[in-house]
C-alpha atoms as a PDB file:
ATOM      1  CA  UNK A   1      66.593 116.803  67.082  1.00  0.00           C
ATOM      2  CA  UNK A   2      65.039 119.073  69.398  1.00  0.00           C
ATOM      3  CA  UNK A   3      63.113 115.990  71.067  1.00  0.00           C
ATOM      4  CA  UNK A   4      66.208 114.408  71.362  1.00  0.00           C
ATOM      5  CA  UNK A   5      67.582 117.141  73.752  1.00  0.00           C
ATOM      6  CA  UNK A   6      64.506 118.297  75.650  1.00  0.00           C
ATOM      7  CA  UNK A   7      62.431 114.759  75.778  1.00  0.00           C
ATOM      8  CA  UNK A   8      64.897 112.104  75.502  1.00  0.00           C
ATOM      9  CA  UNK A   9      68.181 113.308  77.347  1.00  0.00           C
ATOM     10  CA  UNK A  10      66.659 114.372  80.702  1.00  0.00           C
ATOM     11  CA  UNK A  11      65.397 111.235  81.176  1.00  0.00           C
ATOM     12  CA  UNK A  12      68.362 109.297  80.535  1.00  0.00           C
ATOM     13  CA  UNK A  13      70.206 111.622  81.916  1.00  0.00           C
ATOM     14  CA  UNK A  14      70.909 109.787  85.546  1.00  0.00           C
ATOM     15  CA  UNK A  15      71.144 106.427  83.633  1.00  0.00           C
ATOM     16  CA  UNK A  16      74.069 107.866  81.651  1.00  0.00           C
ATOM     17  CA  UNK A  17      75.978 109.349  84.473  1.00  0.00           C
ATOM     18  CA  UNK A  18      75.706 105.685  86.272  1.00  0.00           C
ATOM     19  CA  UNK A  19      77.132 103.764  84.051  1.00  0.00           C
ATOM     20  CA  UNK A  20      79.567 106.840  83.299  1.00  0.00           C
ATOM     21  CA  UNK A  21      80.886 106.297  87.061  1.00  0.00           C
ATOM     22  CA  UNK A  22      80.925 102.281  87.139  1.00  0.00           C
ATOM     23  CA  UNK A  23      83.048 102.598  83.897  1.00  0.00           C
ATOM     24  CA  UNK A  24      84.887 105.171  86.036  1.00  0.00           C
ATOM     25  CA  UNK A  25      85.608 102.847  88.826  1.00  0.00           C
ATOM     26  CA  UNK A  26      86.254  99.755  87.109  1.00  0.00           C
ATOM     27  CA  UNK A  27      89.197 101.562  85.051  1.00  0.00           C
ATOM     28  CA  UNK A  28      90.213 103.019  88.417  1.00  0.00           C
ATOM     29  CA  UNK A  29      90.997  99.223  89.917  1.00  0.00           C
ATOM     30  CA  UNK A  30      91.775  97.289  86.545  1.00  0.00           C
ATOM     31  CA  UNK A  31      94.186  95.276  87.305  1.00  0.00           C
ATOM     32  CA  UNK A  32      95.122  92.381  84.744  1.00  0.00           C
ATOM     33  CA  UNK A  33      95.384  94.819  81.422  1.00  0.00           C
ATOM     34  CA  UNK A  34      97.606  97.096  83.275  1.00  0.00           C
ATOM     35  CA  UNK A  35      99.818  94.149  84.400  1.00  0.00           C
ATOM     36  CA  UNK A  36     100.008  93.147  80.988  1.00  0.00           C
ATOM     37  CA  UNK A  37     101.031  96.354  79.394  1.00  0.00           C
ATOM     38  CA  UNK A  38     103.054  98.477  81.868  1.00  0.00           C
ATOM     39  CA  UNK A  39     104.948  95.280  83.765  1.00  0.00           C
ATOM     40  CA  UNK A  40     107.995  96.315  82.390  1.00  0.00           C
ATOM     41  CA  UNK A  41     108.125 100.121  83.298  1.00  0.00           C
ATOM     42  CA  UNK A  42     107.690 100.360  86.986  1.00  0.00           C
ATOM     43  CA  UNK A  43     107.365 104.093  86.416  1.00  0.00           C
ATOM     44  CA  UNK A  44     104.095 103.529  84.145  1.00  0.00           C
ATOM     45  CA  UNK A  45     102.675 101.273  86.946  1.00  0.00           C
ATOM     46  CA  UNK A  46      98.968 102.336  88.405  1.00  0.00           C
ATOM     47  CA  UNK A  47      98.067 101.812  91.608  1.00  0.00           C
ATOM     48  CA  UNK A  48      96.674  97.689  91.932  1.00  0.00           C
ATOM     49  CA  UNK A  49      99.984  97.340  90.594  1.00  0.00           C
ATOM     50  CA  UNK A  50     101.717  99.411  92.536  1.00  0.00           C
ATOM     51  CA  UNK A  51      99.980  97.477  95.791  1.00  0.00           C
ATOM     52  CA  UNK A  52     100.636  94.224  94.295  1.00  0.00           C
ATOM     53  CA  UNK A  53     104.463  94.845  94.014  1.00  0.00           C
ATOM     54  CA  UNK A  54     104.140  94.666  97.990  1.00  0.00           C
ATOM     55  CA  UNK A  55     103.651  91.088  97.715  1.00  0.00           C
ATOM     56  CA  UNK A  56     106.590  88.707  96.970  1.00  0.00           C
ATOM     57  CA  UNK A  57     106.735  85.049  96.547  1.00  0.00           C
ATOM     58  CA  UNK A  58     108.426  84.651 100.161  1.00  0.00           C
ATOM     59  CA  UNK A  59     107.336  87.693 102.068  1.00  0.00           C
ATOM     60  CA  UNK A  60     104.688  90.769 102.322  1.00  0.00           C
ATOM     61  CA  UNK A  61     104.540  93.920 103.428  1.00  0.00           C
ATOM     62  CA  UNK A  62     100.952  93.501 104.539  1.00  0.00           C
ATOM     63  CA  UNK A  63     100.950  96.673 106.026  1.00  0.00           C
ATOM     64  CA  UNK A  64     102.730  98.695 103.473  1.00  0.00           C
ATOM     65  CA  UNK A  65     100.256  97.115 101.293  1.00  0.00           C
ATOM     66  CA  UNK A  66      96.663  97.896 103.227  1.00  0.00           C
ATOM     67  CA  UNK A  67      98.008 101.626 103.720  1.00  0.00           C
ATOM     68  CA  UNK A  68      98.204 101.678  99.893  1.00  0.00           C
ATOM     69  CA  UNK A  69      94.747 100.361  99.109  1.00  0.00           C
ATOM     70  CA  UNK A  70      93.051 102.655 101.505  1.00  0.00           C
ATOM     71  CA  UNK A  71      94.922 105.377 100.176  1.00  0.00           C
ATOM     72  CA  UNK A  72      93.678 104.170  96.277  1.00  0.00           C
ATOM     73  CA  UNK A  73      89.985 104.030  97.806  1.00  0.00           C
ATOM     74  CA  UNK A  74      90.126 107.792  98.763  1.00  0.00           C
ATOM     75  CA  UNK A  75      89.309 108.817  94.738  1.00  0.00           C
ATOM     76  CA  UNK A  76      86.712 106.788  94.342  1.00  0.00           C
ATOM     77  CA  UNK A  77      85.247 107.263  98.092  1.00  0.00           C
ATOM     78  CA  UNK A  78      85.335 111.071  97.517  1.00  0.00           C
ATOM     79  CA  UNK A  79      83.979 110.213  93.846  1.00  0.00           C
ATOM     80  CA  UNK A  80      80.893 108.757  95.554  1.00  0.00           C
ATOM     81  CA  UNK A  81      80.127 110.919  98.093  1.00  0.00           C
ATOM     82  CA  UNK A  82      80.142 114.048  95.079  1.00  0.00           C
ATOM     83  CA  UNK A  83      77.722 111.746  92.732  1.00  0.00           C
ATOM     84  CA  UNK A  84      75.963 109.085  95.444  1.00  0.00           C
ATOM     85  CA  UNK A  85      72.501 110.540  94.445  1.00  0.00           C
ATOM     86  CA  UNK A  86      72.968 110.138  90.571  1.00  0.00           C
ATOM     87  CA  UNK A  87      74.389 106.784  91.014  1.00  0.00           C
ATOM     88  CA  UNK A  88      70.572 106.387  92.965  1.00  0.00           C
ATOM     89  CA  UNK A  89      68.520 108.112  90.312  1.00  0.00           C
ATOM     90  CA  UNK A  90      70.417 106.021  87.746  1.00  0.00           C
ATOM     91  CA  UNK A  91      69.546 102.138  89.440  1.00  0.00           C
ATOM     92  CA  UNK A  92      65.973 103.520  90.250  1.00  0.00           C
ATOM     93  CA  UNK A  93      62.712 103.594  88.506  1.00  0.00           C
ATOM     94  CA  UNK A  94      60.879 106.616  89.072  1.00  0.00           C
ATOM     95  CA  UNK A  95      57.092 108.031  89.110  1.00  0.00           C
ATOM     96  CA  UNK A  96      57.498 111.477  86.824  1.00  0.00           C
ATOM     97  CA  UNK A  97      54.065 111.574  86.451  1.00  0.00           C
END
């Protein structure tokens, strides 16, 4: 067990936090499961949906709309910036010896 914490987990350790944050980001923008659960309750709606209520069958509110989406991004921007080297140590092969 102790290899397991001091061999096995510091080197996976990078790896783990990557695919922690893409799982983190694609929940952030799902879009289809969301729509399928919460289209009823506009107050339950997250934020694709929210955008995507912008757009109607005859008109948009393109600008309404583009607002919203950068405003979305901001988590997941700020998200990066905190973790952009893990997400680098976690896609890259490294020389530890």
């Amino acid at each position: 067990m102790s290899f397991y914490f001091k061999v096995f987990m510091p080197i996976c350790k990078p790896t783990i936090l990557t695919v922690t944050i893409l799982c983190a980001v694609w929940t952030w923008n799902d879009f289809f499961m969301p729509l399928m659960i919460l289209n009823s309750n506009p107050d339950a709606w997250t934020l694709p949906i929210f955008i995507y209520s912008f757009m109607d069958r005859y008109s948009s509110s393109r600008g309404i709309a583009f607002t919203a989406a950068q405003i979305a991004m901001v988590p997941m921007v700020v998200f990066y910036i905190i973790f952009h080297k893990k997400i680098t140590q976690g896609f890259s092969i490294r020389n530890t010896g």
